[in-house]
Structures are given as C-alpha cells and as structure tokens.
C-alpha atoms as a PDB file:
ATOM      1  CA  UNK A   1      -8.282  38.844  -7.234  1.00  0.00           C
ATOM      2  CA  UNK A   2      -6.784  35.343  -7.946  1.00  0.00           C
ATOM      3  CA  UNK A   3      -3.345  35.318  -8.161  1.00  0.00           C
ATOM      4  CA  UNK A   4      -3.329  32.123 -10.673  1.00  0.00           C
ATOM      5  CA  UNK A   5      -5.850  32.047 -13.288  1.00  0.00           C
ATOM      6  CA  UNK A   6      -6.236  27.842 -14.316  1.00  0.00           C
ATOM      7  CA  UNK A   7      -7.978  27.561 -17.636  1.00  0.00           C
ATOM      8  CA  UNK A   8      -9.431  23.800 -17.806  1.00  0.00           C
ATOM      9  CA  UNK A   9     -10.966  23.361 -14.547  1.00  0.00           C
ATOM     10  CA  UNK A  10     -12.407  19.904 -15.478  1.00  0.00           C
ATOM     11  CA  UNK A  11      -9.204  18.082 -16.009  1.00  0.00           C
ATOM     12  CA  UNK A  12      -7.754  16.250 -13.077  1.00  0.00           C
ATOM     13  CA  UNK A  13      -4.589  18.824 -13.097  1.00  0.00           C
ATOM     14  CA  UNK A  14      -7.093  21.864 -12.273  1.00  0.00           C
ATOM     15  CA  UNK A  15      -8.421  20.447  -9.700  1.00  0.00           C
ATOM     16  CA  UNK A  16      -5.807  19.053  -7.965  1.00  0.00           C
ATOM     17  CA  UNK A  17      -4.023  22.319  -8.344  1.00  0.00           C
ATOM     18  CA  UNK A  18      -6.855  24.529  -7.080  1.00  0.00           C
ATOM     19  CA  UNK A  19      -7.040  22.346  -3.816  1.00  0.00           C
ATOM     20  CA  UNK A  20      -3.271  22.494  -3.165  1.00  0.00           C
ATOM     21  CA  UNK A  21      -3.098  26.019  -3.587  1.00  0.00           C
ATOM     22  CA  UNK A  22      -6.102  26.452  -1.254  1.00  0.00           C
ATOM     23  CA  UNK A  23      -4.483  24.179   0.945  1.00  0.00           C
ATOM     24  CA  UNK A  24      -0.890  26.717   1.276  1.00  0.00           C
ATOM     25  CA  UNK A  25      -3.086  29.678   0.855  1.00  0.00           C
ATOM     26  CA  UNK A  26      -2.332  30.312  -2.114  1.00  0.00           C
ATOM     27  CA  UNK A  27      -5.794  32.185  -4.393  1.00  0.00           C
ATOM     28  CA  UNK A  28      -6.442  30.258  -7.574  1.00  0.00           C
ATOM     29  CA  UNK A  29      -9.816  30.465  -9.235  1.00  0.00           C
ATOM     30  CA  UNK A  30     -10.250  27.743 -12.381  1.00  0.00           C
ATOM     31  CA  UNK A  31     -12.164  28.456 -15.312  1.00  0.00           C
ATOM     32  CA  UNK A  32     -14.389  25.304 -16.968  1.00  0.00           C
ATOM     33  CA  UNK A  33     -14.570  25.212 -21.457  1.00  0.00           C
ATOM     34  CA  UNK A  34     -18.281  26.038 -21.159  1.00  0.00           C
ATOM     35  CA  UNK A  35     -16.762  29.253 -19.670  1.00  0.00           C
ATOM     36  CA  UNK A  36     -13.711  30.288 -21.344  1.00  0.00           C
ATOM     37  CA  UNK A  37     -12.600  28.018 -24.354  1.00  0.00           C
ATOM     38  CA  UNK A  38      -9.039  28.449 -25.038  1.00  0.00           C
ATOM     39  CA  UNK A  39      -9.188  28.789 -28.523  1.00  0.00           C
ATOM     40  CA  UNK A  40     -12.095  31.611 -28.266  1.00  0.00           C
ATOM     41  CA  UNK A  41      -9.673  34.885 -28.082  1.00  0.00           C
ATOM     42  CA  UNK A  42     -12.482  37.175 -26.880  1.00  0.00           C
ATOM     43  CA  UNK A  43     -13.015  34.807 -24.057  1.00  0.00           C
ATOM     44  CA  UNK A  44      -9.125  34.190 -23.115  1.00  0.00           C
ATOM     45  CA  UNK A  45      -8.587  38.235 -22.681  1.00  0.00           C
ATOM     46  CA  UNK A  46     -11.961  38.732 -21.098  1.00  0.00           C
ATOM     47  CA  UNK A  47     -10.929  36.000 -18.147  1.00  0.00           C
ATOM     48  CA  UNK A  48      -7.646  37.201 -17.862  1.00  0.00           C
ATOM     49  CA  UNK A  49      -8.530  41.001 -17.406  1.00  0.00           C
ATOM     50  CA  UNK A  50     -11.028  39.809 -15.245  1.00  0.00           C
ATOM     51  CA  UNK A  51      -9.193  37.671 -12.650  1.00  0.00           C
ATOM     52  CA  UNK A  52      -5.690  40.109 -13.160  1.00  0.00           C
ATOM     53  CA  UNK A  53      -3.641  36.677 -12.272  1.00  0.00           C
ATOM     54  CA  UNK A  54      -0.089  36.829 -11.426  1.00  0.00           C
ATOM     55  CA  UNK A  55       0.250  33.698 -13.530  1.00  0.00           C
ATOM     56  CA  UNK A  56      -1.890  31.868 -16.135  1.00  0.00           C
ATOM     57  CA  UNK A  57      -1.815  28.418 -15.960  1.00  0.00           C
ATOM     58  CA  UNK A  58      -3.322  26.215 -19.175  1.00  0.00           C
ATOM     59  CA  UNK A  59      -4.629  22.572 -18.339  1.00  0.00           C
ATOM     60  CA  UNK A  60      -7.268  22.805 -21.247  1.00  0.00           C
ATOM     61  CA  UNK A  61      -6.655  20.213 -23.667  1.00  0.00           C
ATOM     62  CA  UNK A  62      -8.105  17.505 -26.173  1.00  0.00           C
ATOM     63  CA  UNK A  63      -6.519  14.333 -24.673  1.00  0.00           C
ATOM     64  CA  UNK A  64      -7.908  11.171 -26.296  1.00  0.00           C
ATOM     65  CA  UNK A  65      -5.192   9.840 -27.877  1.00  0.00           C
ATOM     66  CA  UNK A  66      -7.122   7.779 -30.532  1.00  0.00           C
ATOM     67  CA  UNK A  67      -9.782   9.640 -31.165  1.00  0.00           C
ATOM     68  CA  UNK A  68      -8.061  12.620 -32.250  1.00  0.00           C
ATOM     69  CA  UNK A  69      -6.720  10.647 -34.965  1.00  0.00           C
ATOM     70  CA  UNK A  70     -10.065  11.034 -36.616  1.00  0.00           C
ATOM     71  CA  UNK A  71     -10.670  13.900 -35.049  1.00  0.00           C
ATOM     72  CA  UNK A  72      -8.008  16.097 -36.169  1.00  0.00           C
ATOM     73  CA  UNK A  73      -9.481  19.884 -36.473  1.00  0.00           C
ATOM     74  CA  UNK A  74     -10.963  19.859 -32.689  1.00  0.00           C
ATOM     75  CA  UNK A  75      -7.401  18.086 -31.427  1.00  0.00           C
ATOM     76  CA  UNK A  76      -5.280  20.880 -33.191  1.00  0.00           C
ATOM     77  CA  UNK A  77      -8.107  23.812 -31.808  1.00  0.00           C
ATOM     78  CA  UNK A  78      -7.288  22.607 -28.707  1.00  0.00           C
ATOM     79  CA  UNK A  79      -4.198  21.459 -28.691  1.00  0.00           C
ATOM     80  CA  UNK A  80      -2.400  24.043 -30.530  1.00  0.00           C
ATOM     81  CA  UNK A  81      -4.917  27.059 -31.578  1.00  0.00           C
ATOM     82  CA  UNK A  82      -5.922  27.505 -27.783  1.00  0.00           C
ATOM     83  CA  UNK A  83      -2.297  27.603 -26.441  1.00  0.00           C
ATOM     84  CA  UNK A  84      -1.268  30.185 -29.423  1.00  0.00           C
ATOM     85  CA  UNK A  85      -4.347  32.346 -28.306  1.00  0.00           C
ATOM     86  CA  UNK A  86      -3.445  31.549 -24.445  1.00  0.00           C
ATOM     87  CA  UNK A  87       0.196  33.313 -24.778  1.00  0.00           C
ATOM     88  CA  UNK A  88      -1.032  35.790 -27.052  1.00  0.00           C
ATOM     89  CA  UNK A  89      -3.321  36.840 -24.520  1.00  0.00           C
ATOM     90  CA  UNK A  90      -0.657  36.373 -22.026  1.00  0.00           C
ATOM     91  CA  UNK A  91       2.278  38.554 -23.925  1.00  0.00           C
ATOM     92  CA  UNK A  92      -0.694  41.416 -24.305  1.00  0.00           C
ATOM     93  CA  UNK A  93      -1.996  41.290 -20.432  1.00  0.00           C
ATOM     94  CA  UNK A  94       2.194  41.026 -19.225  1.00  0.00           C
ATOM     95  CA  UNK A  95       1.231  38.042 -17.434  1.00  0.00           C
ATOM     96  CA  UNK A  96       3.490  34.498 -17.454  1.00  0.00           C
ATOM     97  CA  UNK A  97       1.982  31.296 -18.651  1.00  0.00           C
ATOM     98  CA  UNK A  98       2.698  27.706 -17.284  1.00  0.00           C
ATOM     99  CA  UNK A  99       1.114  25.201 -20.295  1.00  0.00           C
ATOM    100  CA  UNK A 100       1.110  21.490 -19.421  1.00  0.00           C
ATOM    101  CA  UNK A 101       2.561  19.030 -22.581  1.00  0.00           C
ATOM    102  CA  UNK A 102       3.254  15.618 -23.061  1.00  0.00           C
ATOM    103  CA  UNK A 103       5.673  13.158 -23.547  1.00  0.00           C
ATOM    104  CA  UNK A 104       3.821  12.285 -26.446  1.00  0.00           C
ATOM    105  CA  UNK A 105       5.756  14.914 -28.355  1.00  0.00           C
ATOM    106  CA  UNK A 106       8.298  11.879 -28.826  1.00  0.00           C
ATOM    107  CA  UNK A 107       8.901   8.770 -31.313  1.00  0.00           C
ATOM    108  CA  UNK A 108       9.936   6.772 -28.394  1.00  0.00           C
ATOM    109  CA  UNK A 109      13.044   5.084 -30.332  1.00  0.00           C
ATOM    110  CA  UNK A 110      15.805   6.746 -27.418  1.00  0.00           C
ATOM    111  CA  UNK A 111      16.716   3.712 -25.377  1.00  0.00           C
ATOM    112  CA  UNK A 112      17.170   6.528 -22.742  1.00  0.00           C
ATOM    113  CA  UNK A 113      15.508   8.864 -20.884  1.00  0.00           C
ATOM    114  CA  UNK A 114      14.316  12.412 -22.644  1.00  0.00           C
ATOM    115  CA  UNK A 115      16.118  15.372 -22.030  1.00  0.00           C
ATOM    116  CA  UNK A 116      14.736  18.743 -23.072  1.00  0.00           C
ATOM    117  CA  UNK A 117      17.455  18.708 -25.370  1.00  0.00           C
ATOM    118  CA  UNK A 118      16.073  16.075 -27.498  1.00  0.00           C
ATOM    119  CA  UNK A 119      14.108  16.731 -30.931  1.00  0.00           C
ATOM    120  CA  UNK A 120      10.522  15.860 -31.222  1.00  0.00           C
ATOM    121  CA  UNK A 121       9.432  13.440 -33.472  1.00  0.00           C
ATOM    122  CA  UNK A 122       5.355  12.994 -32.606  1.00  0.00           C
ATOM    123  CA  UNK A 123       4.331   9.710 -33.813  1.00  0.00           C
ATOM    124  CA  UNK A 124       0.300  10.737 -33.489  1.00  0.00           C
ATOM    125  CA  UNK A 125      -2.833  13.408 -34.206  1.00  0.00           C
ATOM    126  CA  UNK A 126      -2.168  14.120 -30.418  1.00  0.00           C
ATOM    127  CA  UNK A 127       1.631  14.273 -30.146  1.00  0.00           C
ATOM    128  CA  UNK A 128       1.758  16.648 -33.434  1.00  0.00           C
ATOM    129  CA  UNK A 129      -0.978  18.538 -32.080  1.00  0.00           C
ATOM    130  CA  UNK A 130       0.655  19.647 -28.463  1.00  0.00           C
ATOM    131  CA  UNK A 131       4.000  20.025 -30.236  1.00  0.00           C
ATOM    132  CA  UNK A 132       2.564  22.726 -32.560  1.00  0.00           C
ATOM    133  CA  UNK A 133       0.843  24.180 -29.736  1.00  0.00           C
ATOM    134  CA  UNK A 134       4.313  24.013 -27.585  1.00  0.00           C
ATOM    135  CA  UNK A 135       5.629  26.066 -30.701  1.00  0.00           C
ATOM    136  CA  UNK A 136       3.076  28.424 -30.407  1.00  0.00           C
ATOM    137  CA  UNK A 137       3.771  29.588 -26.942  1.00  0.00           C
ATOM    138  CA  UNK A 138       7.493  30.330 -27.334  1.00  0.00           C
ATOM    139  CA  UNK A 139       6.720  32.638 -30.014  1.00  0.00           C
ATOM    140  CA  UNK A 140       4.299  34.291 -28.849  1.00  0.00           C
ATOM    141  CA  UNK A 141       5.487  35.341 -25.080  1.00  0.00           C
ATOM    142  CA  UNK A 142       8.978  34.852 -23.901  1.00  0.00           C
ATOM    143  CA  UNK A 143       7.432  34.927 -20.249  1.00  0.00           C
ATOM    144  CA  UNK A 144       6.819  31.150 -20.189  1.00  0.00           C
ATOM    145  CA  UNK A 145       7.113  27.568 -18.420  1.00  0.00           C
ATOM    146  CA  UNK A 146       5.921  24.554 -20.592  1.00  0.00           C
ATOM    147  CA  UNK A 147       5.942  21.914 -18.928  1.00  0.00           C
ATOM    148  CA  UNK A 148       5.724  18.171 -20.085  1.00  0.00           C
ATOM    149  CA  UNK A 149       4.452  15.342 -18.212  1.00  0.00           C
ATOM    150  CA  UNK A 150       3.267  11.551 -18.519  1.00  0.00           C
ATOM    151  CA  UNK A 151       1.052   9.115 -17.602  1.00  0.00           C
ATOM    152  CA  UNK A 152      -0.807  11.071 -15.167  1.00  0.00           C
ATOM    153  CA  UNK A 153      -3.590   9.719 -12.372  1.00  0.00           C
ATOM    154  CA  UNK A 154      -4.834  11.032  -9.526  1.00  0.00           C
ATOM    155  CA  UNK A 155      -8.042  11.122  -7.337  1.00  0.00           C
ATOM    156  CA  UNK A 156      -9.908  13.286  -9.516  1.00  0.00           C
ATOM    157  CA  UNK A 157     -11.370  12.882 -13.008  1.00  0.00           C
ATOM    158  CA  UNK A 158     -10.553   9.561 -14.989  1.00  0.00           C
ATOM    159  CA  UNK A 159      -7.186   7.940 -15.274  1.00  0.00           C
ATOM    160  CA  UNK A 160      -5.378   4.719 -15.886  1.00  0.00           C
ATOM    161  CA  UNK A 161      -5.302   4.282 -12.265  1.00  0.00           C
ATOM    162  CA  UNK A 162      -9.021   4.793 -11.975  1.00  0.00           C
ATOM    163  CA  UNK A 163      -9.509   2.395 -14.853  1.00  0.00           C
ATOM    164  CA  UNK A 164      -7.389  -0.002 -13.444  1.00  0.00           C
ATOM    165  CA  UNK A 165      -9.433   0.053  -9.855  1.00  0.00           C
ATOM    166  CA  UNK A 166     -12.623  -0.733 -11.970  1.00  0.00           C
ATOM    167  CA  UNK A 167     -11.828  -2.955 -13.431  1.00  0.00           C
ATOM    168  CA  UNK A 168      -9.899  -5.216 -10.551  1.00  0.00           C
ATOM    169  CA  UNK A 169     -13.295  -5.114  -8.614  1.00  0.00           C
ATOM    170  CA  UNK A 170     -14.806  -6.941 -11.974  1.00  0.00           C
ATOM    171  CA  UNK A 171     -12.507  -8.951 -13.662  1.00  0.00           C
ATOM    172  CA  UNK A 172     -10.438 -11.803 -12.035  1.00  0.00           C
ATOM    173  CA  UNK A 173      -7.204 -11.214 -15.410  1.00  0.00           C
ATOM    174  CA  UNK A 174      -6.783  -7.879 -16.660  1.00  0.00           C
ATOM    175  CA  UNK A 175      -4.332  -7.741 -20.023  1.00  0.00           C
ATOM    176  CA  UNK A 176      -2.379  -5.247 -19.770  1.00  0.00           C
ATOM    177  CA  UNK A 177       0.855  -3.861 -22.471  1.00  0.00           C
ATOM    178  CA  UNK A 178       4.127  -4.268 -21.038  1.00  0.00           C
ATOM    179  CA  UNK A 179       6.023  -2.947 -23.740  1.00  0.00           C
ATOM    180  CA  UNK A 180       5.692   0.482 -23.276  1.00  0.00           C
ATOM    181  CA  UNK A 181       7.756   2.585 -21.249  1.00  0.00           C
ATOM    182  CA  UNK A 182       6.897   5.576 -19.111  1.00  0.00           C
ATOM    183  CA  UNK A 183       6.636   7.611 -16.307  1.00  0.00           C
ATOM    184  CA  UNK A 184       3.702   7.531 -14.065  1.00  0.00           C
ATOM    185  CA  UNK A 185       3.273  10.808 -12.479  1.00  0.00           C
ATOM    186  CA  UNK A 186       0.435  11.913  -9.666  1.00  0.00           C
ATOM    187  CA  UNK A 187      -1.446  15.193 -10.446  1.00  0.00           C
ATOM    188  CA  UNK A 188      -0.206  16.131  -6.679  1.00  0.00           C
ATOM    189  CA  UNK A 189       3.138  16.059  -8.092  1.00  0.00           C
ATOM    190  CA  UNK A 190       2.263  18.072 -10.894  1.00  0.00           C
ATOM    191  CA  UNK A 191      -0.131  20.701  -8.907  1.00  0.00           C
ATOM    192  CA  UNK A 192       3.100  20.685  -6.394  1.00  0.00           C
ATOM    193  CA  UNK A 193       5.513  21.656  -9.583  1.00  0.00           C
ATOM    194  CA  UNK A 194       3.322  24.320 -10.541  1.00  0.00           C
ATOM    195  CA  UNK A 195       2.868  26.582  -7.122  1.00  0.00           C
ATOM    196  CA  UNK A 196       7.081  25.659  -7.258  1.00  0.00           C
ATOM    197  CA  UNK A 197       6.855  27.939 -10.518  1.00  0.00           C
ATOM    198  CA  UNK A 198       4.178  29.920  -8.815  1.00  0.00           C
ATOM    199  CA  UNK A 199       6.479  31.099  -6.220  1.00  0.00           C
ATOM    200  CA  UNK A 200       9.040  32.295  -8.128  1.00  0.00           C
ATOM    201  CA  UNK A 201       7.196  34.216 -10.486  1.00  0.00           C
ATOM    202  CA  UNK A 202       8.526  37.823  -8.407  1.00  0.00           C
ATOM    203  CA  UNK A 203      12.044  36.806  -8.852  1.00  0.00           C
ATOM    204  CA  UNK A 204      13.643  38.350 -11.946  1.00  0.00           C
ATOM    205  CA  UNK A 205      15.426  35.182 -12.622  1.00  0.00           C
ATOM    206  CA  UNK A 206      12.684  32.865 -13.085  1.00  0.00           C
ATOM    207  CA  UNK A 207      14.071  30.302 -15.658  1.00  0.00           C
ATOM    208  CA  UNK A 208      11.726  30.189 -18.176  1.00  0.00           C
ATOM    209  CA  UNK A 209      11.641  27.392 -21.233  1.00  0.00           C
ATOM    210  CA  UNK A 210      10.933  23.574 -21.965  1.00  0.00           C
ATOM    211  CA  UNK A 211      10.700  21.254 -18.337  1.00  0.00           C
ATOM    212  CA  UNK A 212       9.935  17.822 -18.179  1.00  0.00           C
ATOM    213  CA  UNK A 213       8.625  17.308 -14.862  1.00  0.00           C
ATOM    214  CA  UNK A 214       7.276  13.436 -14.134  1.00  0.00           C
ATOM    215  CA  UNK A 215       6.931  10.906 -11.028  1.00  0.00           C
ATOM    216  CA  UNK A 216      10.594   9.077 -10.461  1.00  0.00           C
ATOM    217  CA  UNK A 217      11.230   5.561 -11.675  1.00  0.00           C
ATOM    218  CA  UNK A 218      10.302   4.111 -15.040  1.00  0.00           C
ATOM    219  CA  UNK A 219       7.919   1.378 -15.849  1.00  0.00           C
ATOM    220  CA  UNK A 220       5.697  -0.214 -18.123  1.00  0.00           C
ATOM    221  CA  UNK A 221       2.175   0.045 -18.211  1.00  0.00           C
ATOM    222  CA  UNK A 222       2.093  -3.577 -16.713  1.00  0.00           C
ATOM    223  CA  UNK A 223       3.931  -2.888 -14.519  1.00  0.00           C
ATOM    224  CA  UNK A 224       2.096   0.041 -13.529  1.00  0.00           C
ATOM    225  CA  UNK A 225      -1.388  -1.859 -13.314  1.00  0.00           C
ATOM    226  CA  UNK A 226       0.610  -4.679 -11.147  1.00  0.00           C
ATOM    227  CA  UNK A 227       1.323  -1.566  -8.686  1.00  0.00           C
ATOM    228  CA  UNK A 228      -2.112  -0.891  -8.247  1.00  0.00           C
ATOM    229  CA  UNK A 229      -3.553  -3.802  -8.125  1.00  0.00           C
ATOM    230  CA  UNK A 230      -1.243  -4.651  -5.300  1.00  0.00           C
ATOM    231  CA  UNK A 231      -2.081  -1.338  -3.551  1.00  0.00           C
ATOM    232  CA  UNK A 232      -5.798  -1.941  -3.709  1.00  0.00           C
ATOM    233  CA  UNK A 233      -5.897  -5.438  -2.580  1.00  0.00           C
ATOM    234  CA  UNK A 234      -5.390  -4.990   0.986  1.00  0.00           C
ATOM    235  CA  UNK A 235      -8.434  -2.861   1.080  1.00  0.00           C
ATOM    236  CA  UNK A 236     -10.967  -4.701  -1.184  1.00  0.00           C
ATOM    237  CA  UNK A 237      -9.570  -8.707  -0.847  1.00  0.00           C
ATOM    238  CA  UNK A 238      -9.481  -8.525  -4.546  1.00  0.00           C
ATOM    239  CA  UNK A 239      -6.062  -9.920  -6.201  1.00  0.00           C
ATOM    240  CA  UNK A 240      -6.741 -10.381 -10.300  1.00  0.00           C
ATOM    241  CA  UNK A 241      -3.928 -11.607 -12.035  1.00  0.00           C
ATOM    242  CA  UNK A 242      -1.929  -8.873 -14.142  1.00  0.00           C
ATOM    243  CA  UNK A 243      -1.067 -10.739 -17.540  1.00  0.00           C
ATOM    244  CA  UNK A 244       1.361  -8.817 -19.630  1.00  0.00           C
ATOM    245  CA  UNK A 245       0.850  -8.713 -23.331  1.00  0.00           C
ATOM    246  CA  UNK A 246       2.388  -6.637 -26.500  1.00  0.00           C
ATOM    247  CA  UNK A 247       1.335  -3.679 -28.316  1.00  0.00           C
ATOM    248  CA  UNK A 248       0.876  -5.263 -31.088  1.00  0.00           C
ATOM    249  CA  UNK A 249      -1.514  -7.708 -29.137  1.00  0.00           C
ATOM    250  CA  UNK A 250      -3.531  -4.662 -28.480  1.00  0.00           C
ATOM    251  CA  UNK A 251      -3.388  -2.883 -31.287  1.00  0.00           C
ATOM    252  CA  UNK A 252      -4.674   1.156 -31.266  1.00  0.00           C
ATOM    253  CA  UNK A 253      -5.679   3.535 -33.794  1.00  0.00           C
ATOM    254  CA  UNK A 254      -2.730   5.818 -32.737  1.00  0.00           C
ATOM    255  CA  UNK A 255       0.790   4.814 -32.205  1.00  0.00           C
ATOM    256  CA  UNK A 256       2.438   5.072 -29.003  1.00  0.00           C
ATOM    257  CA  UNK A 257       6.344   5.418 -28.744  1.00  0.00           C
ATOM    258  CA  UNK A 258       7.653   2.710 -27.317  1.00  0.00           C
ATOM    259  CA  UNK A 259      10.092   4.699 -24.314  1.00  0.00           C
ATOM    260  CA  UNK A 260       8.223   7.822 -23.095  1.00  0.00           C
ATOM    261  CA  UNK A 261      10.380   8.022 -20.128  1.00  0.00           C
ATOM    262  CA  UNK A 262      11.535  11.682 -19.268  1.00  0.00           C
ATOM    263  CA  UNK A 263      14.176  12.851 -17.379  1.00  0.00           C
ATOM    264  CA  UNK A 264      13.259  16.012 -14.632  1.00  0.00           C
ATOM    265  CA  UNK A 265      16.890  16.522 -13.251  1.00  0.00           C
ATOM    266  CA  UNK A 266      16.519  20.362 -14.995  1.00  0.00           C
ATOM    267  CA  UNK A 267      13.412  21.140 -13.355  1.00  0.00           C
ATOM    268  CA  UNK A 268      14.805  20.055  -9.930  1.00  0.00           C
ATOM    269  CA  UNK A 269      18.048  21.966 -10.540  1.00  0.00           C
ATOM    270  CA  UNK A 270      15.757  25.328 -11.431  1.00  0.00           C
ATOM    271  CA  UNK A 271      12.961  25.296  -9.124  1.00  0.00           C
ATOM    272  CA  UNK A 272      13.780  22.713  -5.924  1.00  0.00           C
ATOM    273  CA  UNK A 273      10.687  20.552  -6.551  1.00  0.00           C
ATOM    274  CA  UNK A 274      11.164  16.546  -7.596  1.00  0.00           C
ATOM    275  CA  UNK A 275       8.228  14.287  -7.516  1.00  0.00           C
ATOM    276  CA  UNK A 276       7.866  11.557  -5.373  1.00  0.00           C
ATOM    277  CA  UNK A 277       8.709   7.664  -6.473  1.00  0.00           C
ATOM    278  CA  UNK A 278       5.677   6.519  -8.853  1.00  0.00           C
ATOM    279  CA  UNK A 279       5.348   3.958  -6.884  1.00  0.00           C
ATOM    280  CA  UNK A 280       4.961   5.864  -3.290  1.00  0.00           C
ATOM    281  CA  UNK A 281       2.024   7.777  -4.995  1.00  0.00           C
ATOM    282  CA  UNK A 282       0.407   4.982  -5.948  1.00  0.00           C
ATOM    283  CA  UNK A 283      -0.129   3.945  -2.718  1.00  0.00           C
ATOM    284  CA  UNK A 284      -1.057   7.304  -1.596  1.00  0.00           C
ATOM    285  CA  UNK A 285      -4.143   7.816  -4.040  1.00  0.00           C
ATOM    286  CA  UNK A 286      -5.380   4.011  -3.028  1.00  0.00           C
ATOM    287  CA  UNK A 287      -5.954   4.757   0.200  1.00  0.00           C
ATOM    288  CA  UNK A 288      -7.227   8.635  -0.528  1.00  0.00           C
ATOM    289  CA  UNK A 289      -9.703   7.206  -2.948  1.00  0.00           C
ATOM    290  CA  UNK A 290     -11.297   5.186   0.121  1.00  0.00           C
ATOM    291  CA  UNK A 291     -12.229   1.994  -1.824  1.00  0.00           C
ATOM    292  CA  UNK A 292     -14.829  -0.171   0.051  1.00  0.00           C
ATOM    293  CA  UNK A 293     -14.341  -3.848   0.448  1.00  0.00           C
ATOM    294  CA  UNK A 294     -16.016  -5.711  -2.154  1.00  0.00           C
ATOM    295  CA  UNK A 295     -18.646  -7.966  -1.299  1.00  0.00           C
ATOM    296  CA  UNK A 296     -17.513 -11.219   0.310  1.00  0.00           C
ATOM    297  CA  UNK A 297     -13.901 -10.589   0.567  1.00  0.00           C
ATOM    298  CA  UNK A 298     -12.166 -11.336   3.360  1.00  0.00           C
END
C-alpha cells in the first residue's frame, strides 16, 4: 500500500516528489488525469480506497495563466471543483490532504512580503480559480495543509528555467520583465516540504492550515533569467545578453501582480523545513539537467 497517494503525476511537483520519497524510502505511488481526474468524484474515492494512503497529496491543476482567461469552465474544474471533490473524498476516507496553491491568489500591491495573514485579492481566471478551490478544502476537511508556492522549475516537465535554457542556446538577447517580483522556488524544495508534512502526519499536533512555502530571496523575473543564464554558460560557452524590459512592454492576456513575494517563516517555525537560496538551486538543476556544449563554443 502507498503511504502517499499524489494525484497529478504529470506535473513537475509529482514527479519530483515521487523520486524523493523513493529516494528516503518513503512509498508514494502518483496517479496521471487520464487515470483519476480530480474533478471526477467516482474516480477520486475509487483511487483513494484503492491505494489506503496515509496522506493525499493534490498537484493536479490547470496552470496556464493566460489561457484560462478564455478558458474559464476547465480552469475552475480544475482549479477549484477537483480540490472540493479531493477533500470531500478526503474528510469521507479520514485521510489528510496536502493541496499545492499559488501566489497568484494575490493583487501584488503589498510592497512587502505575504504573510498567510494577508487577504486575497486574485487579479486573474487562474488566481480566482485556486483561491475558490483553497476555499473549498477548508470546508470540506479540517485535516489539511495547503500550501502556496511560486515560480516553480525544476528538472522535470516545463518551466521558466527550462524555457530560459532554450532559448540561450538560440538567441544571442533574450527580453525578459523585470518588474515583477517573486520567489523562485525548486520542485526539490517543494517535494522536500511535503515528506516534512509527510512525517508528521502520526503526531496529533500536526498544524494544519494556510503555508506559504517558497525558495529564499526575492527577485524579478530578469533577474531570475540573468541567474540562469550565468549558471548555464560555463557548460555550453553560450553568454546572451539578458535585457530587462516592463510589463507593459510585454503585455499578457492575464494580469500578473506586481510583488508575489511570500514569506515561509510559519512553515519553518511548524515543520523544520526552509528551502534553499533561489539562487543555490539554480545552479543545482544546471548542472543536473546535463546540458551539452553547443556547437563551436569554447
């Protein structure tokens, strides 16, 4: 029997969190949409009755930003009718959830860090979407961890920091908005947070609620790209020039607040696990990611 149940195995959080777990011994079997789609309630009880988890943990989402603004019915289905039918399903099997959100939940207009403390204010399809589905879950089981996140990259699936790795091997200037702020936070990180919650799921105490949990230090999405960039250039001889530009200058269909930036100190204080500097991961998923030298570089 599994003792976590991951619904979403395709996102880069699944997978990085079913390879961790292997890696500490810990059993964790992932479940892919084509097999159990969150918002199907048949399907949610069947794979939790099946797999008799210890913990549920719900990666499933609809995460393009812009084109849920068009695509509003599948974004909410996802977004917020899965996770209600997720801790339904939860409340009625007696088993604890751990459902990943977003900083997106906020306007951005805080010149500070977010606490949990702080009201939402969604400025997008997306944001309003994993709010309501945030909602969901704390009425429906008390037995829960959500936990929000941002920016996040890793070795698996596609990210900013695959993007960004692309495209330095074929453009010589990449544009990139450096008015944004935000947290970039590694999906090890993340996976890491999660068996923290994992292994205190048999003590009594477990301090359930809201988390933010994100990579430490803040920067802009320039300043972010500039990281990488760096990180890869040792390896492939390629150096393209970061140019930073507005938001305005690269205009979206939906909004993006402005600071994003999330403060973890709770999560630390209740479960002992911080993420590592943004930067420091960076580095880290570079080199895992093996990048050959590109042709004619010294």
């Amino acid at each position: 029997m599994a003792a976590i149940l991951v619904l979403g195995a395709d996102s880069q959080v699944a997978r990085e969190l079913t390879a961790r777990a292997a890696g500490v011994g810990i059993a964790a079997s992932a479940v892919r949409r084509t097999e159990v789609d969150v918002a199907d309630s048949v399907a949610v009880r069947s794979a939790i009755a099946f797999a008799a988890p210890v913990l549920v943990v719900n990666t499933a989402a609809y995460t393009d930003v812009d084109r849920a603004e068009t695509d509003v019915d599948e974004a909410f289905r996802a977004n917020a009718t899965g996770p209600d039918i997720v801790a339904r399903s939860c409340a009625e099997a007696d088993v604890p959830l751990v459902h990943l959100s977003t900083d997106y939940v906020f306007d951005g207009s805080k010149p500070t860090a977010y606490t949990e403390d702080d009201p939402v204010a969604p400025l997008s399809v997306y944001g309003r979407s994993k709010a309501e589905g945030e909602d969901a879950v704390r009425r429906a089981l008390d037995r829960h961890i959500i936990l929000r996140t941002s920016w996040v990259y890793g070795a698996y699936g596609s990210n900013f920091l695959k993007t960004i790795l692309r495209r330095a091997q074929e453009h010589d200037e990449l544009t990139i908005v450096a008015d944004q702020l935000g947290c970039p936070t590694a999906t090890a990180d993340i996976a890491d947070a999660i068996l923290g919650i994992a292994g205190r799921i048999a003590d009594d105490g477990t301090p359930w609620g809201t988390y933010h949990f994100v990579g430490r230090g803040v920067t802009t999405w320039h300043g972010f790209a500039a990281e990488i960039v760096d990180a890869q250039a040792g390896i492939t001889g390629r150096r393209p020039k970061v140019v930073a530009i507005t938001t305005a200058e690269y205009p979206r269909p939906a909004r993006r607040p402005a600071n994003s930036a999330l403060d973890s100190s709770r999560f630390h204080q209740a479960f002992g696990v911080r993420a590592a500097d943004w930067r420091e991961r960076v580095r880290h998923v570079v080199a895992a990611l093996a990048i050959r030298p590109a042709a004619g570089a010294s």
